[in-house]
Protein backbone atom coordinates (compact mmCIF):
# COMPACT_ATOMS: atom_id res chain seq x y z
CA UNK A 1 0.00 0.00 0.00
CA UNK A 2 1.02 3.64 -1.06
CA UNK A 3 2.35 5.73 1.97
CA UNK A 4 3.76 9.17 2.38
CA UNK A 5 7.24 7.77 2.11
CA UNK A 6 6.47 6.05 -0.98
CA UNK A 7 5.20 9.46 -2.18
CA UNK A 8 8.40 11.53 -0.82
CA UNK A 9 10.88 9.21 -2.73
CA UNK A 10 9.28 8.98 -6.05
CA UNK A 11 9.29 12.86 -5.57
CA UNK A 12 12.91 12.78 -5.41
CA UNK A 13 12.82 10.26 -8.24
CA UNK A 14 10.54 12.68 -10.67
CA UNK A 15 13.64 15.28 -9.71
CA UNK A 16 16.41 13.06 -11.39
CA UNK A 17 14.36 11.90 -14.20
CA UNK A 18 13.76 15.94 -15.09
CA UNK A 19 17.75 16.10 -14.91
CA UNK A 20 17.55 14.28 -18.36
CA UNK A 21 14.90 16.60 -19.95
CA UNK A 22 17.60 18.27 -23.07
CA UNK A 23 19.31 14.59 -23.43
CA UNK A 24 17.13 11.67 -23.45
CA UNK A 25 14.80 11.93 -26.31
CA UNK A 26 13.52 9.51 -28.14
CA UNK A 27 13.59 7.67 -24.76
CA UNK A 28 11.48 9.23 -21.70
CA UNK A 29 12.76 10.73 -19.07
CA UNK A 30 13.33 8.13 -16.09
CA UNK A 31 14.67 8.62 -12.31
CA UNK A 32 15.06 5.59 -10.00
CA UNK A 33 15.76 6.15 -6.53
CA UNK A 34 16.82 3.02 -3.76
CA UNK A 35 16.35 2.70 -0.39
CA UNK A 36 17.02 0.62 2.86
CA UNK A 37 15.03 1.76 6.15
CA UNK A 38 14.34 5.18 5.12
CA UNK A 39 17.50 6.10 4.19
CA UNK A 40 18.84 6.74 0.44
CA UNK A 41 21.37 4.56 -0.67
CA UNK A 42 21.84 4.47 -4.48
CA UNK A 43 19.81 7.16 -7.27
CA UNK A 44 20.41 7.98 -10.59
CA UNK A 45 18.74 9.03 -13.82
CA UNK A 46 18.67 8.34 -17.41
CA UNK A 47 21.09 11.00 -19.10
CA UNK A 48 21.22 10.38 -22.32
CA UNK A 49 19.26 7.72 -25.36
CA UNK A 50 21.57 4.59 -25.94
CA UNK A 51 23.24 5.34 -22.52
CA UNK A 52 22.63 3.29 -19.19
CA UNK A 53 19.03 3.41 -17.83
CA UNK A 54 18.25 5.17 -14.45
CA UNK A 55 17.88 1.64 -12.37
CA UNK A 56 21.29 0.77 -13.95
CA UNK A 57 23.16 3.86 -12.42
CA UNK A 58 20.97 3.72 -9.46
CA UNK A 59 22.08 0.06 -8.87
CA UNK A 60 25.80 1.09 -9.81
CA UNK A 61 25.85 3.95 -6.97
CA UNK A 62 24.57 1.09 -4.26
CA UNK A 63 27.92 0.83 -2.33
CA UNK A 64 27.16 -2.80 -1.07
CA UNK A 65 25.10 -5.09 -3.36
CA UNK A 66 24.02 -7.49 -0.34
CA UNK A 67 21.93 -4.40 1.00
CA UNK A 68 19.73 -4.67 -2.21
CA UNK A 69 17.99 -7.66 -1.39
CA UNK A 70 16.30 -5.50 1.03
CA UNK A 71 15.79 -2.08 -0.36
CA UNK A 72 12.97 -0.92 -2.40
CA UNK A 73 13.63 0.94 -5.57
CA UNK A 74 11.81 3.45 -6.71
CA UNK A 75 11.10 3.91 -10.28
CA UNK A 76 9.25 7.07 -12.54
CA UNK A 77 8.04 4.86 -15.36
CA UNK A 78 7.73 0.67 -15.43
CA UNK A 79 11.26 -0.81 -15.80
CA UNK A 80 12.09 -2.05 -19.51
CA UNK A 81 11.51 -5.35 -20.41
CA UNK A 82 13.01 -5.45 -23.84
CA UNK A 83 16.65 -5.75 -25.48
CA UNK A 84 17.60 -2.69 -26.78
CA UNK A 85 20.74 -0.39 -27.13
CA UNK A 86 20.84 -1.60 -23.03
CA UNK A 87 19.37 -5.39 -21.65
CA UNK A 88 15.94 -5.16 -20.06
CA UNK A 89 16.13 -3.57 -16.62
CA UNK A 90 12.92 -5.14 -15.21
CA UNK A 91 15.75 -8.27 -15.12
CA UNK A 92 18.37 -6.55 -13.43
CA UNK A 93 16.36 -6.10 -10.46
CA UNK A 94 15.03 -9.51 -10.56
CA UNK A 95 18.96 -10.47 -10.69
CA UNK A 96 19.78 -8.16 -7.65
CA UNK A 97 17.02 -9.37 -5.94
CA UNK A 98 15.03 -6.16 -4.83
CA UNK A 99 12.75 -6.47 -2.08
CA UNK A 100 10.14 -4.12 -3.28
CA UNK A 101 10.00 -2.17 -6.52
CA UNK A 102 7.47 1.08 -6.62
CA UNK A 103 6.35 2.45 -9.83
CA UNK A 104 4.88 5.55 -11.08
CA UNK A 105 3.52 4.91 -14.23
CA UNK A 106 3.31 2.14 -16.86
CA UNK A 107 5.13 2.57 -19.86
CA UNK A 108 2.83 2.90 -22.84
CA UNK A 109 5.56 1.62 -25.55
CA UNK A 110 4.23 -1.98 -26.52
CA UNK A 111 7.16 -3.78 -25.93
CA UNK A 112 7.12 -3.07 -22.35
CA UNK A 113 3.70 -2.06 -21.54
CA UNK A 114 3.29 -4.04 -18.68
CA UNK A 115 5.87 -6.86 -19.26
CA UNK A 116 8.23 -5.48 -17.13
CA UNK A 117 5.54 -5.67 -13.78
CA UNK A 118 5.00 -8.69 -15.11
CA UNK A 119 8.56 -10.43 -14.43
CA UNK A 120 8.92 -8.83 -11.27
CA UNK A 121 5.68 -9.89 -10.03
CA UNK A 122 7.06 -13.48 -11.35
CA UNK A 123 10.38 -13.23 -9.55
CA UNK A 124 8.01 -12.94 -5.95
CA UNK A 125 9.15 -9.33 -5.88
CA UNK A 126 6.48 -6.82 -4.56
CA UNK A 127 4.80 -4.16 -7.20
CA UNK A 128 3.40 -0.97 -6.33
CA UNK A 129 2.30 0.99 -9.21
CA UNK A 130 0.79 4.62 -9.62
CA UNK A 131 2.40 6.32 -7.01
CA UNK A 132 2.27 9.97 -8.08
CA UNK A 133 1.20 8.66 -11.20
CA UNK A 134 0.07 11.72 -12.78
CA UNK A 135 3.27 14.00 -12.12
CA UNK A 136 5.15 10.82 -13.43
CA UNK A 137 2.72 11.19 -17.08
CA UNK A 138 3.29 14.71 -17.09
CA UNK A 139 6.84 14.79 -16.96
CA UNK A 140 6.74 12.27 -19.91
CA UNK A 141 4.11 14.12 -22.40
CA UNK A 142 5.62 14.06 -25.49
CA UNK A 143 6.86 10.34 -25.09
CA UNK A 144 2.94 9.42 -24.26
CA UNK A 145 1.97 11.69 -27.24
CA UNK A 146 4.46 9.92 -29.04
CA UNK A 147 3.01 6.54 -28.26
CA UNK A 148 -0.32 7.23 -27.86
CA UNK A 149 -1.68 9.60 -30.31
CA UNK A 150 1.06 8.68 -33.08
CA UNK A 151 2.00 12.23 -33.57
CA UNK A 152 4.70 14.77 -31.71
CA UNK A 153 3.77 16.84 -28.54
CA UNK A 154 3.11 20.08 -30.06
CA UNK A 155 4.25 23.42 -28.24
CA UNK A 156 2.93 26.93 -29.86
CA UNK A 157 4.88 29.72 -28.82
CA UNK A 158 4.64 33.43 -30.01
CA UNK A 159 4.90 36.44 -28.64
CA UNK A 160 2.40 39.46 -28.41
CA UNK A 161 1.72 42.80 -27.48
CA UNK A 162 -0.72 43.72 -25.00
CA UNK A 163 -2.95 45.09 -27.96
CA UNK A 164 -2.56 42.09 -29.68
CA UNK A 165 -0.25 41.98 -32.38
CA UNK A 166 2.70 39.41 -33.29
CA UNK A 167 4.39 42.06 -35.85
CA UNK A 168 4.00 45.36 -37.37
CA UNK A 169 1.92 45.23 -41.00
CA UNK A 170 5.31 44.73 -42.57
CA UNK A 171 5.85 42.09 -40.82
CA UNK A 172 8.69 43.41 -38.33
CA UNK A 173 8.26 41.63 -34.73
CA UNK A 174 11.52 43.01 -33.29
CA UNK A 175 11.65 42.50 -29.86
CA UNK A 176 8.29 42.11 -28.41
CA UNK A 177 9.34 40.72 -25.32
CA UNK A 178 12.36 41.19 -23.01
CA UNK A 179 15.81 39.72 -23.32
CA UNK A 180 14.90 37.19 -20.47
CA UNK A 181 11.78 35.83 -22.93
CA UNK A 182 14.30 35.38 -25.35
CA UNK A 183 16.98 33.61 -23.64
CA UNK A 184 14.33 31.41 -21.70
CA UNK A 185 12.70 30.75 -25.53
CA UNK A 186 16.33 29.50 -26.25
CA UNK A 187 16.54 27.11 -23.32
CA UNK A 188 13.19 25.69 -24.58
CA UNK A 189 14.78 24.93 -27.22
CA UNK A 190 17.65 22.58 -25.94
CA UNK A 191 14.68 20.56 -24.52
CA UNK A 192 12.86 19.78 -27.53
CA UNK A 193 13.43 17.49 -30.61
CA UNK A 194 12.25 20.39 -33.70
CA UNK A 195 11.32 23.88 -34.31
CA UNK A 196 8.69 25.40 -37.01
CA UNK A 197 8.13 28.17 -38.70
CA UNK A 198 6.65 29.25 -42.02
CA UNK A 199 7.67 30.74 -45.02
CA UNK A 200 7.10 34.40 -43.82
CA UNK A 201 8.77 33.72 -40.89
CA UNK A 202 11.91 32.40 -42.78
CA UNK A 203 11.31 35.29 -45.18
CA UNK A 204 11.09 38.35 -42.87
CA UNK A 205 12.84 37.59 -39.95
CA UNK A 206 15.63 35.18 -41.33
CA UNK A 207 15.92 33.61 -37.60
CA UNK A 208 18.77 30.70 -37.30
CA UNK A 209 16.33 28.91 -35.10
CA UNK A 210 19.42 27.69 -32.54
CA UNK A 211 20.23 28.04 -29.07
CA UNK A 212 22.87 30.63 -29.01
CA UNK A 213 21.90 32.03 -25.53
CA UNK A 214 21.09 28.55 -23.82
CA UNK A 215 24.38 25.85 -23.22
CA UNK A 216 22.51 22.76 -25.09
CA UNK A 217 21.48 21.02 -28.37
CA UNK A 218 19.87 22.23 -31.38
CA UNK A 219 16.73 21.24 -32.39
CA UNK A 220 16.29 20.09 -35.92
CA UNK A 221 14.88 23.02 -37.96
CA UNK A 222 11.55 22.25 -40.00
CA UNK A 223 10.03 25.18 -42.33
CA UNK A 224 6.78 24.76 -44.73
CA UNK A 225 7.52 26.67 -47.97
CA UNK A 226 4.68 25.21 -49.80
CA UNK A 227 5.99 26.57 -53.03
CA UNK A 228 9.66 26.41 -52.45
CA UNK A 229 9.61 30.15 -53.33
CA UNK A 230 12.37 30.50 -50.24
CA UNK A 231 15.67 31.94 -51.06
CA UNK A 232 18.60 29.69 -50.74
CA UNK A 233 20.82 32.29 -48.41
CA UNK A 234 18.54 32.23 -45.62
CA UNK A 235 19.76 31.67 -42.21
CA UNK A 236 17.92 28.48 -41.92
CA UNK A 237 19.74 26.79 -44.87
CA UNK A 238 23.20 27.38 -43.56
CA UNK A 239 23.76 24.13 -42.88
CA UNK A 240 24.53 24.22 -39.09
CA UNK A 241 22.10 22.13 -38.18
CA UNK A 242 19.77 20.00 -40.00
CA UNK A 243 16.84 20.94 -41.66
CA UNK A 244 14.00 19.52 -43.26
CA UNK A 245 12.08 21.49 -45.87
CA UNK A 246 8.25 20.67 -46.58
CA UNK A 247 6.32 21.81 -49.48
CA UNK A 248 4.29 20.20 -51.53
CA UNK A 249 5.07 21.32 -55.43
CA UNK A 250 6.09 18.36 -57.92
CA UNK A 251 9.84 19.72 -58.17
CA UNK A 252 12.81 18.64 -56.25
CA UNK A 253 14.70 20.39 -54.28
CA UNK A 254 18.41 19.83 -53.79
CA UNK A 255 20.68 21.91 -50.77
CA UNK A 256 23.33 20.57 -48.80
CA UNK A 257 22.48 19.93 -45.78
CA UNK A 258 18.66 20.63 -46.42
CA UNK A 259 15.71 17.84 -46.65
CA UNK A 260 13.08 18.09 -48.95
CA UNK A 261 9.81 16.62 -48.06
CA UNK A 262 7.07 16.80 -50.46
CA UNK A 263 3.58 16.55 -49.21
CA UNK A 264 -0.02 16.74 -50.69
CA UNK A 265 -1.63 20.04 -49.85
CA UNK A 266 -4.37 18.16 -48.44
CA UNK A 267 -4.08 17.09 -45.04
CA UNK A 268 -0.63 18.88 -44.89
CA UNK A 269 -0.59 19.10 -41.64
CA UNK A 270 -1.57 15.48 -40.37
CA UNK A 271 0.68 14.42 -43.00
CA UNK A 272 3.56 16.44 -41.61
CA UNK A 273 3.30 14.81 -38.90
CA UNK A 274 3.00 11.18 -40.00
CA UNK A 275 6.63 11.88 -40.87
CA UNK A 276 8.21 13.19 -37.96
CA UNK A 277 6.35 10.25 -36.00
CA UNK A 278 7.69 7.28 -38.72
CA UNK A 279 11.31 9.17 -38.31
CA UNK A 280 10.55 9.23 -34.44
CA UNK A 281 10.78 12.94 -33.22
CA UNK A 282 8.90 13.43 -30.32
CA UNK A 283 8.07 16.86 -30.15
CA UNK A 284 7.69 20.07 -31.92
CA UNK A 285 7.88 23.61 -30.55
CA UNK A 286 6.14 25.92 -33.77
CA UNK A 287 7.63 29.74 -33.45
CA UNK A 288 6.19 30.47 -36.90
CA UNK A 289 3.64 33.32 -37.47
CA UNK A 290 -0.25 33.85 -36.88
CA UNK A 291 -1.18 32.07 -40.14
CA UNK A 292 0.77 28.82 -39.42
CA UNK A 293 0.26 29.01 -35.58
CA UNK A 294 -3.43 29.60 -36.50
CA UNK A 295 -3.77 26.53 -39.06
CA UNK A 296 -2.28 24.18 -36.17
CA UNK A 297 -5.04 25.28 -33.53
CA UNK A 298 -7.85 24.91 -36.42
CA UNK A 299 -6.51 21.37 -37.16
CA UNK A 300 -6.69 20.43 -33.56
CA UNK A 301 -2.63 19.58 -33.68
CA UNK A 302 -1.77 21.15 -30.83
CA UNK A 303 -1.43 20.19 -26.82
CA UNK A 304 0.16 23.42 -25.06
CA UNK A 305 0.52 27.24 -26.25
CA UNK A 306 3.53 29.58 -24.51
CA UNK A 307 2.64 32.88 -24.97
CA UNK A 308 4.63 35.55 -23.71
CA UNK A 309 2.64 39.13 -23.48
CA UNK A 310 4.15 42.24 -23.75
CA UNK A 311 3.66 45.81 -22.45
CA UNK A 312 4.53 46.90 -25.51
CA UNK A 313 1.92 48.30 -27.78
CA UNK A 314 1.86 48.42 -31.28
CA UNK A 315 -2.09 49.61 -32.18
CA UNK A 316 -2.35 48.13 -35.90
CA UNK A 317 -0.22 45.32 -37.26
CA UNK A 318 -0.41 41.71 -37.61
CA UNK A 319 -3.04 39.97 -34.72
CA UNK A 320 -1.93 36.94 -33.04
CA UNK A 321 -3.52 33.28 -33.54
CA UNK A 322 -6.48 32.46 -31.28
CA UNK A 323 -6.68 29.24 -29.20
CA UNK A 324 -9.60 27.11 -29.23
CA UNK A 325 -11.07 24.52 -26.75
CA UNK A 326 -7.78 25.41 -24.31
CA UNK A 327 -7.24 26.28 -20.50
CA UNK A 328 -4.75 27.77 -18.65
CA UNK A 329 -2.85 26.48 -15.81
CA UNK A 330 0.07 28.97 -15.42
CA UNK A 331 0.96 32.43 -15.27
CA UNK A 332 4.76 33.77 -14.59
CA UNK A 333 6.09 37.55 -14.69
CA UNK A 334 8.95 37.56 -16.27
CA UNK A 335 11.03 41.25 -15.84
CA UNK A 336 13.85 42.82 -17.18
CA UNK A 337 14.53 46.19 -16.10
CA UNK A 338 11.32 47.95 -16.49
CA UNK A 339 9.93 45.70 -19.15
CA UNK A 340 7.85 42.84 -17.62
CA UNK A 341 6.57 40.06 -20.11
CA UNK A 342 3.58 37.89 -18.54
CA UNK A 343 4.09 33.98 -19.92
CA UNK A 344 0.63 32.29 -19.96
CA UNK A 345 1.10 28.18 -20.35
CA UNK A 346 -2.36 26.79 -21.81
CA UNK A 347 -3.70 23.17 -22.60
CA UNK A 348 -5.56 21.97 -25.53
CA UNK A 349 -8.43 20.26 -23.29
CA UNK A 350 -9.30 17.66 -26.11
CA UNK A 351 -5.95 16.65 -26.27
CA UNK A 352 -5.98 12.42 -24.72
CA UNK A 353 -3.27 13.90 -21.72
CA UNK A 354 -6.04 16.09 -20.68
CA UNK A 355 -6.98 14.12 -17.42
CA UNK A 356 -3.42 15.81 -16.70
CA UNK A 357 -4.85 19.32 -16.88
């Protein structure tokens, strides 16, 4: 039976797993805490894909291996139960002989999904499942996106003014929110797999899309250009980090470093996706403008919106998107000097995570 220790641990074990948040991906993030009487004595955390699994480090750190035949281990999501880049770690335990094993969620890929309770259970060890079950999904929503829904976790992000407006009518957006936005935009994107935008975007702002102001990864850059009518010396095409092109004219198009992915203009979208699921990128953060941002909302392919609001005013311009069917569960002042940007976090409520709303 759950208790309040059981809860306190696999709090500490949610903490490691978000340690891997920028490294893991395509695996989920996973923490795995031990312990004997109370007392911590082995933890780690998955920190990077095709690396050592967080019950593998966690057993590592255990100083004396007899003590694990007593200990319990707690565990973020159900222990593997497959071979992969690293042997099933449902096994190890079995092999070390853990007492008790608590776990906070089941892992929805179907070649553990279950199996891994499953062996313990057989090797007489004791199971305790959903403990803090729903922080332990939430951490992990683009790897149940991934799984469940077929499809990335999709982030919108944009900033406005407090009137409104994305960009001026010709299309200039610069800087609508403070240089703390901005660098915090840039950590965001160490943590995620790719980043969007449109052909406007790409055509009037000529971002690079990277991480200069955040210590981290770059995502994989993804533009739609429907009629490849981009020029070739953009920023995005410099080939420092990859980038995948989507359009969907009958012509090839060749760049170094640049993929072209032709699409029919029907079902774009949904068929945009397909793609990054089949090549298995688990999430998506779009920073285009108010016409792509807007056709992701009306397609229903979106799960959370960041929006950062300004004090700045601009009267007439562009007008941001407009969420549907969302809800918002955060609000965070963000100031630099005497600008303060408000960030409002919302949920798409039809999304299938939304019992974690």
């Amino acid at each position: 039976m759950m208790s309040k220790q059981d809860e306190l641990f696999m709090q500490r074990a949610l903490q490691l797993a978000g340690f891997g948040k920028a490294s893991v991906s395509p695996n989920p993030m996973v923490g795995c805490v031990i312990v004997l009487d109370g007392k911590i004595i082995g933890e780690g955390w998955h920190q990077k894909a095709g690396e050592p699994h967080a019950e593998v480090l966690a057993i590592r750190s255990v100083k004396n291996d007899d003590l694990l035949k007593f200990a319990t281990a707690y565990v973020t999501l159900e222990p593997c139960a497959h071979y992969g880049k690293t042997p099933p770690c449902a096994e190890l335990l079995v092999e070390k002989q853990l007492k008790r094993v608590v776990i906070g969620a089941v892992d929805p890929n179907p070649l553990v999904a279950g199996k891994g309770i499953k062996i313990l259970k057989k090797a007489g060890i004791e199971v305790e499942t959903a403990v803090l079950e729903k922080e332990c999904l939430a951490l992990n929503r683009a790897f149940f996106t991934f799984m469940q829904n077929k499809r990335p976790y999709i982030i919108l992000k944009w900033a406005q003014t407090s009137d409104g407006f994305i960009a001026r009518e010709n299309f200039e957006s610069k800087w609508i929110s403070n240089p703390l936005s901005r660098q915090l935009v840039h950590k965001w994107r160490t943590e995620i797999d790719t980043i969007l935008i449109g052909k406007n975007t790409a055509q009037y702002d000529n971002p690079q899309l990277t991480a200069r102001e955040w210590s981290g990864k770059n995502p994989i850059r993804l533009v739609i250009d429907h009629q490849l009518a981009l020029s070739e010396d953009l920023k995005i095409f410099d080939g420092e980090q990859k980038t995948i092109l989507f359009h969907s004219k009958d012509q090839k198009w060749e760049m170094q470093g640049v993929e072209s992915i032709q699409l029919k203009q029907d079902n774009f979208l949904q068929e945009m996706m397909n793609y990054l699921h089949q090549e298995k990128i688990q999430s998506v953060l779009v920073e285009g403008g108010s016409k792509t941002i807007q056709s992701f909302i009306d397609a229903g392919l979106w799960d959370e919106a960041r929006i950062f609001t300004s004090p700045v005013s601009f009267e007439q311009g562009i007008k941001a998107a407009e969420l549907k069917d969302h809800q918002l569960v955060c609000q965070e002042n963000i100031q630099e000097n005497k600008q303060t940007d408000v960030l409002s976090i919302y949920y798409n409520t039809t999304s299938s995570l939304k019992s974690l709303i």
